[in-house]
N, C-alpha and C. Protein backbone atom coordinates (compact mmCIF):
# COMPACT_ATOMS: atom_id res chain seq x y z
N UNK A 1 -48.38 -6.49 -5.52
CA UNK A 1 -49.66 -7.04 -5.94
C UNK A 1 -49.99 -6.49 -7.33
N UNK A 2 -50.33 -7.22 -8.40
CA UNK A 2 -50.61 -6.62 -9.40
C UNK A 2 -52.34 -6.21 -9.50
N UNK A 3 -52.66 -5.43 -10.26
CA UNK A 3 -53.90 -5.10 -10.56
C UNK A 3 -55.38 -6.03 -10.55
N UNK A 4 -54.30 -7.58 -11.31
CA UNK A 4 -55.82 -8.51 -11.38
C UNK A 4 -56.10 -9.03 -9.86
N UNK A 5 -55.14 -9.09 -9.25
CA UNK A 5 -55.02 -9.74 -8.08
C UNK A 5 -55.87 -9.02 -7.26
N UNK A 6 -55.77 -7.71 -7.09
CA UNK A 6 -56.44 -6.68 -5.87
C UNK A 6 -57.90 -6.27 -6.39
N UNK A 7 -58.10 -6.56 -7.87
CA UNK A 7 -59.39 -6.37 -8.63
C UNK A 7 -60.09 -7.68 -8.24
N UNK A 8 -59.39 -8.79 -8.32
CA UNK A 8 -60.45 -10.03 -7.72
C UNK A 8 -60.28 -10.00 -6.23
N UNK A 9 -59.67 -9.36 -5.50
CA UNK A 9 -59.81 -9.56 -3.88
C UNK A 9 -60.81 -8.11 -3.54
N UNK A 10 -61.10 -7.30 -4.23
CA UNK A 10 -62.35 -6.49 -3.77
C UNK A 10 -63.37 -7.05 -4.29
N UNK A 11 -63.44 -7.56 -5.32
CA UNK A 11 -64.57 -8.32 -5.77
C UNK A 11 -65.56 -9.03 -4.88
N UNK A 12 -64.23 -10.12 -4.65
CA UNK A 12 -65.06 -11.11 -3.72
C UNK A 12 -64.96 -10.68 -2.02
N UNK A 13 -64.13 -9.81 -2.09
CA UNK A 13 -64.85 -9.54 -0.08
C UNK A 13 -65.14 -8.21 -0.27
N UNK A 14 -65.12 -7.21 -1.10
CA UNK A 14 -66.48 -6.14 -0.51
C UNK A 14 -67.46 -6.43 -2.33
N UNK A 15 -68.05 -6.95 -1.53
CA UNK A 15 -69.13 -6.73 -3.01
C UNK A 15 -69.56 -5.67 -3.87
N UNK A 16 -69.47 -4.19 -2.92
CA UNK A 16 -70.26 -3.34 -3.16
C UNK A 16 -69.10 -2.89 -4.91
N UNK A 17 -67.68 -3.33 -4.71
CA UNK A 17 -66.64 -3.03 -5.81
C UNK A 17 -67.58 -3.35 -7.21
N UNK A 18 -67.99 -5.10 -7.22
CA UNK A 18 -68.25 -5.59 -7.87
C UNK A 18 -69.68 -4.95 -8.55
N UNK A 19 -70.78 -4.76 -7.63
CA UNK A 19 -71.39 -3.75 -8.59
C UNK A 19 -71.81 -2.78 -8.95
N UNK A 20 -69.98 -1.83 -8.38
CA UNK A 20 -70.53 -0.67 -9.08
C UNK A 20 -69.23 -0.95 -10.54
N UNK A 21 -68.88 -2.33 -11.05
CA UNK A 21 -68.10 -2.50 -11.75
C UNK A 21 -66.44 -2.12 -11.75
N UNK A 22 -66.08 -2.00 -10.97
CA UNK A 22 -64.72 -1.38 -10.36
C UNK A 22 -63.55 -2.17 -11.32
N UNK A 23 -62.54 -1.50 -12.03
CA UNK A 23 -61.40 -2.47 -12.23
C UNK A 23 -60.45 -1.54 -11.52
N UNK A 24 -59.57 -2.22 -11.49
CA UNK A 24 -58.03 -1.88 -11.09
C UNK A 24 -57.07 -1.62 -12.24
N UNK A 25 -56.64 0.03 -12.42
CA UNK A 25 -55.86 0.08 -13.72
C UNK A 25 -54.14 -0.06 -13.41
N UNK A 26 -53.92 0.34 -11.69
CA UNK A 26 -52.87 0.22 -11.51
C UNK A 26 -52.57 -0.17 -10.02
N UNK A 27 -51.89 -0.95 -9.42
CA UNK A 27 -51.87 -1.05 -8.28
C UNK A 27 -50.40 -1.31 -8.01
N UNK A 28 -49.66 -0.57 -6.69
CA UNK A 28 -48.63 -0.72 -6.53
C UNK A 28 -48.48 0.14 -5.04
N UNK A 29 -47.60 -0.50 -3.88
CA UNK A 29 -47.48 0.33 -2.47
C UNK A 29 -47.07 2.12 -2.82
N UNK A 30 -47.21 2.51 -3.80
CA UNK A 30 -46.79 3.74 -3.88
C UNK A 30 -48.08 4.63 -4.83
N UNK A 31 -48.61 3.96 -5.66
CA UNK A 31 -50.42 4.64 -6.55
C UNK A 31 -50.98 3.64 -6.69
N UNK A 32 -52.38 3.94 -6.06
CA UNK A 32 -53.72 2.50 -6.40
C UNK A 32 -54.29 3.81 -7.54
N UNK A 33 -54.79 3.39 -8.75
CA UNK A 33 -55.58 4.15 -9.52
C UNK A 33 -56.92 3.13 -9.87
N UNK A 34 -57.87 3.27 -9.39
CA UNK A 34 -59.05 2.73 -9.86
C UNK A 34 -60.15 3.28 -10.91
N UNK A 35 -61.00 2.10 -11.37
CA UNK A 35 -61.87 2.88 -12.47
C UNK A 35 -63.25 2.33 -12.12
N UNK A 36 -64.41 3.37 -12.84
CA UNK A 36 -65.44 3.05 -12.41
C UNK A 36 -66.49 3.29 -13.88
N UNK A 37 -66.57 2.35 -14.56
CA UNK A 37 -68.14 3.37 -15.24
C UNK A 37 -69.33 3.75 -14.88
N UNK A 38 -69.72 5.00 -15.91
CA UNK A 38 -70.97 5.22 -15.28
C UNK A 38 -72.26 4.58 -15.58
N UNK A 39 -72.50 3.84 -16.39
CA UNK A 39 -73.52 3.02 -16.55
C UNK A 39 -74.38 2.22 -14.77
N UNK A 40 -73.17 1.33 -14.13
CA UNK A 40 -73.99 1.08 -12.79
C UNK A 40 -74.12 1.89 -12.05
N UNK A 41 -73.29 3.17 -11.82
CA UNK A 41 -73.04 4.16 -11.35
C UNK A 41 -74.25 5.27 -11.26
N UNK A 42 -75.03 5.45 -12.00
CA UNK A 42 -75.77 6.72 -12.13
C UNK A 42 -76.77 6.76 -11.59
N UNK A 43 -76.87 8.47 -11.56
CA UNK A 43 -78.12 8.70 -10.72
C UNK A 43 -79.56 9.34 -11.41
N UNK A 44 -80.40 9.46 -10.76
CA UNK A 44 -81.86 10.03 -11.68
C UNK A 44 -81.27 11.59 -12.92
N UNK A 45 -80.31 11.99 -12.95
CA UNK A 45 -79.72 13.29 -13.54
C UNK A 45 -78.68 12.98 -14.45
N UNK A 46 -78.40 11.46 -14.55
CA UNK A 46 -77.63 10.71 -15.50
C UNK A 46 -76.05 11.10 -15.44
N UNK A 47 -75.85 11.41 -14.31
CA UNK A 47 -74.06 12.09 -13.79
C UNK A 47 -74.13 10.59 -13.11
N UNK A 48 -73.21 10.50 -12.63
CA UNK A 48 -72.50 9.41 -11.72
C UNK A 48 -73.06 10.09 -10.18
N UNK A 49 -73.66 9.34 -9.46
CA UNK A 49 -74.62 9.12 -8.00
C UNK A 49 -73.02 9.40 -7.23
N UNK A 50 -73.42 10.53 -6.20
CA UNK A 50 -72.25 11.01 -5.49
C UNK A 50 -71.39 9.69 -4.52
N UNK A 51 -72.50 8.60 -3.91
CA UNK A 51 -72.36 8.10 -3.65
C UNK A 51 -70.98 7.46 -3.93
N UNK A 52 -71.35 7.04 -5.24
CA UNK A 52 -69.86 5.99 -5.99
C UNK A 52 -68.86 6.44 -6.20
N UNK A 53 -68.80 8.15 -6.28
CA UNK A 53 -68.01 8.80 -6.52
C UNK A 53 -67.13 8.52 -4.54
N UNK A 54 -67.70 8.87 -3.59
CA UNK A 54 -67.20 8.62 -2.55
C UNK A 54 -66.51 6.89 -2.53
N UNK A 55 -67.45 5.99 -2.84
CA UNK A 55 -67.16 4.73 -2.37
C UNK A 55 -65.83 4.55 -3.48
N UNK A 56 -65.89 4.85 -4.49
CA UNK A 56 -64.30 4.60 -5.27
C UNK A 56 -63.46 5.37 -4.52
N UNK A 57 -63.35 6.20 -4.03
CA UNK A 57 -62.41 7.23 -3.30
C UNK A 57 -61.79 6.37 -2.12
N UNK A 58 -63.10 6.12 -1.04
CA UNK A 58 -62.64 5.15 0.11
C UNK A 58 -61.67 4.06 -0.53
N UNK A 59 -62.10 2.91 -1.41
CA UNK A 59 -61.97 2.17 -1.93
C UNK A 59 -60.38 2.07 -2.61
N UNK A 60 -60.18 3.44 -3.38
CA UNK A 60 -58.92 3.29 -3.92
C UNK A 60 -57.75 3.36 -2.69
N UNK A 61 -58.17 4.49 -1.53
CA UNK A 61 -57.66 4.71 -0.28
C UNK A 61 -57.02 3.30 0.99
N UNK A 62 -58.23 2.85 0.80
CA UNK A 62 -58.31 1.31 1.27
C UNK A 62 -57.46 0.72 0.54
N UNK A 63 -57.54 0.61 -0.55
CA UNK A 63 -56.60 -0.54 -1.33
C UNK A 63 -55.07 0.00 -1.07
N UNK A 64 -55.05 1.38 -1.44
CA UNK A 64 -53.43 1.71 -0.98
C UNK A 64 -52.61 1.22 0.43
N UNK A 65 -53.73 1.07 1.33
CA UNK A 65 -53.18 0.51 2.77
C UNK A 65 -53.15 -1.19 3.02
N UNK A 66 -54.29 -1.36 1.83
CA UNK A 66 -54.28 -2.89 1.78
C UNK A 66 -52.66 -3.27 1.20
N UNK A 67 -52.50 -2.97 -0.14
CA UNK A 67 -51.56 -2.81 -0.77
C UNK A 67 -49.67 -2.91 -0.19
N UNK A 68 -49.64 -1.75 0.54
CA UNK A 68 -48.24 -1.12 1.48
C UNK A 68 -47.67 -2.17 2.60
N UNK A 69 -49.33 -2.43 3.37
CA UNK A 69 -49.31 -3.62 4.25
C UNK A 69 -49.20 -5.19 3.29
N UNK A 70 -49.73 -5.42 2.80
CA UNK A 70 -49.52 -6.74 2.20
C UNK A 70 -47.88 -7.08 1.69
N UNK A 71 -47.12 -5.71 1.41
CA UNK A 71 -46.06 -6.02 1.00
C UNK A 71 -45.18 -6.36 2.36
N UNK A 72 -45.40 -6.09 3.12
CA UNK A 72 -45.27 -6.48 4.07
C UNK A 72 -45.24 -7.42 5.37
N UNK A 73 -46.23 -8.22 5.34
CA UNK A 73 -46.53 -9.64 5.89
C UNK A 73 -48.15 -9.84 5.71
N UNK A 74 -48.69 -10.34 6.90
CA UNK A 74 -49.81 -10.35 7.25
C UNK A 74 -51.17 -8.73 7.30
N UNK A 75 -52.07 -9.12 6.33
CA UNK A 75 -52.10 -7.59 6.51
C UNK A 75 -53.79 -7.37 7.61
N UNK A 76 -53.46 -5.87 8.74
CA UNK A 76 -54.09 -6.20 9.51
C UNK A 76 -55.38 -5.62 9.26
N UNK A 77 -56.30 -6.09 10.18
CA UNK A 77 -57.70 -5.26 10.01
C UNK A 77 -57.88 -3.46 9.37
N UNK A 78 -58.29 -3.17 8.40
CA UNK A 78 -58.26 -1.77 8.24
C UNK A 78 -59.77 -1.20 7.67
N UNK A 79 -60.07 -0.78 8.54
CA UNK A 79 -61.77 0.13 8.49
C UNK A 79 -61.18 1.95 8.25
N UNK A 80 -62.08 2.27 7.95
CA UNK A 80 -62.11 3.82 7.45
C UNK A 80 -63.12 4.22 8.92
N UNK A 81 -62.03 5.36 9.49
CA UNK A 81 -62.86 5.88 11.01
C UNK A 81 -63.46 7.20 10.22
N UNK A 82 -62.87 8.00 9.47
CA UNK A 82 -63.73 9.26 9.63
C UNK A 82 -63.84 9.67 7.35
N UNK A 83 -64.04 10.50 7.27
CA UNK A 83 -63.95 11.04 5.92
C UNK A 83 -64.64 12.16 5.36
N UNK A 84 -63.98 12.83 4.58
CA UNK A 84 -64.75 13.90 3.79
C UNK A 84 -64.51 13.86 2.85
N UNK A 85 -65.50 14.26 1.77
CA UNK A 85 -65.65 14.20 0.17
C UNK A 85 -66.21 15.56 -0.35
N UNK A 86 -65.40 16.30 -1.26
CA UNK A 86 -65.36 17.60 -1.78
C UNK A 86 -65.64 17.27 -2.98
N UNK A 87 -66.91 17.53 -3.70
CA UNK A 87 -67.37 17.46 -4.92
C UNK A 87 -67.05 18.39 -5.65
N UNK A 88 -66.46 18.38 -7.00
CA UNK A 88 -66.06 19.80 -7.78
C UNK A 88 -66.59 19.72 -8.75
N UNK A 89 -67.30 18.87 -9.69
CA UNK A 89 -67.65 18.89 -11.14
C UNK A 89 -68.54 17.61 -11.46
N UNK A 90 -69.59 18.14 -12.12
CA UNK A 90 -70.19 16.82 -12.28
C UNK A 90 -69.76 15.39 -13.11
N UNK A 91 -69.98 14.18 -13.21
CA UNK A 91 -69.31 13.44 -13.90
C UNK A 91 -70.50 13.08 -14.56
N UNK A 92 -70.05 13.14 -15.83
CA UNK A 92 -70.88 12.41 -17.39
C UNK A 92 -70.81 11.21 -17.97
N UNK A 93 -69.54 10.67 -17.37
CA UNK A 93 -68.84 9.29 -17.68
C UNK A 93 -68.40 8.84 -16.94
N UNK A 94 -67.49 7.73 -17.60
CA UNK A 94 -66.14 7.14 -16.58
C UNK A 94 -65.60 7.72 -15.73
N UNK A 95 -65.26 7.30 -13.87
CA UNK A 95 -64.54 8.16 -13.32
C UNK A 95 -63.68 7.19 -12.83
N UNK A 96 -62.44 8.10 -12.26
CA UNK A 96 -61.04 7.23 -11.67
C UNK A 96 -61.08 7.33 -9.97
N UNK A 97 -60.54 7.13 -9.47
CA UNK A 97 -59.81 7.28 -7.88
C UNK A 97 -58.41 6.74 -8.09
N UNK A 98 -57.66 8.09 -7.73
CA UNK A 98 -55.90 7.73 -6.93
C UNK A 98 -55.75 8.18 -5.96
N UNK A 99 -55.44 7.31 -5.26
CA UNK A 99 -54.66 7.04 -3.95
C UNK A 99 -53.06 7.27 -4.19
N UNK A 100 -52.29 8.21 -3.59
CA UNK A 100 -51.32 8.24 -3.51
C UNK A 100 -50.74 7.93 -2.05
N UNK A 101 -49.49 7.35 -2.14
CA UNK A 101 -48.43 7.01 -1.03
C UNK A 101 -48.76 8.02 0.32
N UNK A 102 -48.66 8.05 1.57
CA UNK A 102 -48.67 9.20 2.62
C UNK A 102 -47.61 9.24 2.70
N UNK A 103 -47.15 10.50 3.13
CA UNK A 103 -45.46 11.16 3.51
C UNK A 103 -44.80 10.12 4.29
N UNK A 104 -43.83 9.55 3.87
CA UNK A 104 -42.80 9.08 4.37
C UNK A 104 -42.19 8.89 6.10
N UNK A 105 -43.09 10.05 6.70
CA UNK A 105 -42.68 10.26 8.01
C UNK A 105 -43.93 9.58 8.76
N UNK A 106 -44.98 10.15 8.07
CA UNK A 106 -46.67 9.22 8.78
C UNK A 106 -46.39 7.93 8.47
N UNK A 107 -45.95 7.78 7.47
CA UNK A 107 -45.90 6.48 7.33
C UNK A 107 -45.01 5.66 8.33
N UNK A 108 -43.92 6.03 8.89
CA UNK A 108 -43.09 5.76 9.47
C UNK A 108 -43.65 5.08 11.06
N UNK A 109 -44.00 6.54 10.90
CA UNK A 109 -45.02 6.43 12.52
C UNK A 109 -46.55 5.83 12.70
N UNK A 110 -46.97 5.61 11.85
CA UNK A 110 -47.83 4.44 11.60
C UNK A 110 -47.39 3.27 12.23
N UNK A 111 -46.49 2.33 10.98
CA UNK A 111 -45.77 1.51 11.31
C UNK A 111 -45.36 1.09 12.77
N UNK A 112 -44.83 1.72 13.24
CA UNK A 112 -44.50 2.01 14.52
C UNK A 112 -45.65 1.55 15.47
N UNK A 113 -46.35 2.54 15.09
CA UNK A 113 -47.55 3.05 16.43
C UNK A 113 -47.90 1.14 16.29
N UNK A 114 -48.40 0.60 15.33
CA UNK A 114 -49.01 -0.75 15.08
C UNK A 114 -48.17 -2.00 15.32
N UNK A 115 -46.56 -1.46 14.93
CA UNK A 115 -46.49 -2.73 15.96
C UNK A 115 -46.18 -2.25 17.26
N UNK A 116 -46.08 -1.43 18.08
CA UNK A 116 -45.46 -1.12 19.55
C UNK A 116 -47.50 -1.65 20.36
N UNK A 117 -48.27 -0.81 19.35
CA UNK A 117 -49.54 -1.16 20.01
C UNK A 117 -50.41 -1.97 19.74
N UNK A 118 -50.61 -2.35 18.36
CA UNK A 118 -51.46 -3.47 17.78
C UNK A 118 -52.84 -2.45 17.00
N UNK A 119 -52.31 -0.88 17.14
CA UNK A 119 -53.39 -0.10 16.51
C UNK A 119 -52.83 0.60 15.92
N UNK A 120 -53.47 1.37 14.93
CA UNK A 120 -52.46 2.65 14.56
C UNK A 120 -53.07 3.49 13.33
N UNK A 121 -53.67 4.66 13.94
CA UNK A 121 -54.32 5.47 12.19
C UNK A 121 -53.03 6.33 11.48
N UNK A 122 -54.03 6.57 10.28
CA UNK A 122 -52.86 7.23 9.29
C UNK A 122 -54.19 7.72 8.24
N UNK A 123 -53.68 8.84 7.77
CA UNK A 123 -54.44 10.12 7.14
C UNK A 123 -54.19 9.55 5.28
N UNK A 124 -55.29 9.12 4.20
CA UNK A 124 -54.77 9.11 3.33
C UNK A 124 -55.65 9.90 2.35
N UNK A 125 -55.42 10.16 1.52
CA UNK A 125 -56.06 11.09 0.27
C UNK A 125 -56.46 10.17 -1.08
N UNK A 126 -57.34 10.67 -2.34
CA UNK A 126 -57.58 10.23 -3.12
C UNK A 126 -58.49 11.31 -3.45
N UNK A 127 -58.12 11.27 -5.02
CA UNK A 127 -58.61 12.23 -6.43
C UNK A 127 -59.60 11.52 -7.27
N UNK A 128 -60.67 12.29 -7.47
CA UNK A 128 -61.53 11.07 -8.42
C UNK A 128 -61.44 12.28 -9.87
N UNK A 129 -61.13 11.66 -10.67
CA UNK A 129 -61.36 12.26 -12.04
C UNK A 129 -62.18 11.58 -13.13
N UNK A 130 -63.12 12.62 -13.61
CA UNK A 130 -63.46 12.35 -15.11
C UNK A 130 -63.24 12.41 -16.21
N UNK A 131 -62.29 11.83 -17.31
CA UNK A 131 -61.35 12.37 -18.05
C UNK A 131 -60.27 12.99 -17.28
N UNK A 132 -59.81 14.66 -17.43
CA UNK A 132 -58.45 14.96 -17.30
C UNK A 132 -59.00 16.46 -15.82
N UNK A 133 -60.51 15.91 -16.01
CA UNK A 133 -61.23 16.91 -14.87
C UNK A 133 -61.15 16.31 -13.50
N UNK A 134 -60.63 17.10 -12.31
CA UNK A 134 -61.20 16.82 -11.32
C UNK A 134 -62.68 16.63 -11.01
N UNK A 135 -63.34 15.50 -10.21
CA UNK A 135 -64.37 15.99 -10.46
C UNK A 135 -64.57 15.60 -8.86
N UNK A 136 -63.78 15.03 -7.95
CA UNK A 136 -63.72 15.67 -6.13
C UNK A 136 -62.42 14.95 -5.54
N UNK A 137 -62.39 15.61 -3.90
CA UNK A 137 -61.15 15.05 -3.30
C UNK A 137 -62.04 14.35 -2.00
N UNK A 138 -61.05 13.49 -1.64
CA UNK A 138 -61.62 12.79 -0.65
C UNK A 138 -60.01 12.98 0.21
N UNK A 139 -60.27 12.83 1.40
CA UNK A 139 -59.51 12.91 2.67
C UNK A 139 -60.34 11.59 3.68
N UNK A 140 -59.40 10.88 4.23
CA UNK A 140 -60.01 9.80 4.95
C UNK A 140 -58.83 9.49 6.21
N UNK A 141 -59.23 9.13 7.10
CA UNK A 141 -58.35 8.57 8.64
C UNK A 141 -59.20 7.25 8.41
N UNK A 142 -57.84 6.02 8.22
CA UNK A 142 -58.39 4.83 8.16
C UNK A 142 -57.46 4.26 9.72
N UNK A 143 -57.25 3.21 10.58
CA UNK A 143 -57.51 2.64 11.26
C UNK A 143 -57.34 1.18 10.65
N UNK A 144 -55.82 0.45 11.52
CA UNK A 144 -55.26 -0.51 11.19
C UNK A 144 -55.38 -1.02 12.40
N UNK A 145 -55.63 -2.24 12.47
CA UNK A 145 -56.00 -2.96 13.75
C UNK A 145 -55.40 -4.67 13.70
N UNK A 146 -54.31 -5.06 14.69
CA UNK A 146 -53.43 -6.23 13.91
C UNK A 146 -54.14 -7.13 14.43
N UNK A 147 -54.22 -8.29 14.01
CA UNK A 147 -54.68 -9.78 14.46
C UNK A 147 -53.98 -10.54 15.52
N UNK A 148 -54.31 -10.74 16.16
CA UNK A 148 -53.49 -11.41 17.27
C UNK A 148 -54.40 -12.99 17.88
């Protein structure tokens, strides 16, 4: 999937992408890197609202599973069951979210678990940076659920 493609499919089915201005700088089953400015983004203290800082995190996370699965066939229901967000630095500007690939072996057994059952979670991560600063980590258990 290239970038414009997964930038107009959050657009139009989660809205919330669209206004906090979201593009897609890179998308591929192995790094989703997303971007966010802070202009829609901010809060009464003129940093970026923790909020968006989380929802790009989910978001880039989400797209990596959207992503892995789509290369794949049909891609199935996927909601975010649990999450935590570790704030480290305030943001003044532009911030990113990457999603990187899960280990090779979860992944494996994912796969598995979803088609043997038609369900199947898997643990994924994402970095939000401002410039070359961390500025939090997110950890998320998303929840794949196939169509039948």
């Amino acid at each position: 999937m290239i970038p414009d493609d997964l930038q107009r499919y959050l657009h139009e089915h989660i809205p919330l992408s669209r206004a906090m201005d979201v593009s897609v700088l890179h998308a591929s089953p192995e790094r989703i890197l997303l971007q966010a400015p802070l202009a829609p983004n901010i809060n009464h203290r003129e940093t970026a609202f923790g909020g968006s800082l989380s929802a790009l995190a989910i978001l880039s996370a989400w797209s990596l599973l959207h992503v892995r699965l789509a290369a794949a066939g049909p891609v199935p229901r996927l909601v975010i069951q649990r999450n935590a967000m570790h704030y480290e630095a305030a943001v003044l500007g532009d911030f990113t979210a990457e999603a990187l690939a899960p280990d090779p072996a979860a992944w494996s057994s994912f796969i598995r678990m979803l088609d043997r059952k038609g369900k199947a979670r898997i643990a994924v991560a994402s970095t939000v940076r401002t410039g070359d600063a961390v500025a939090g980590r997110f950890d998320g258990e998303f929840v794949a659920l196939a169509s039948h």
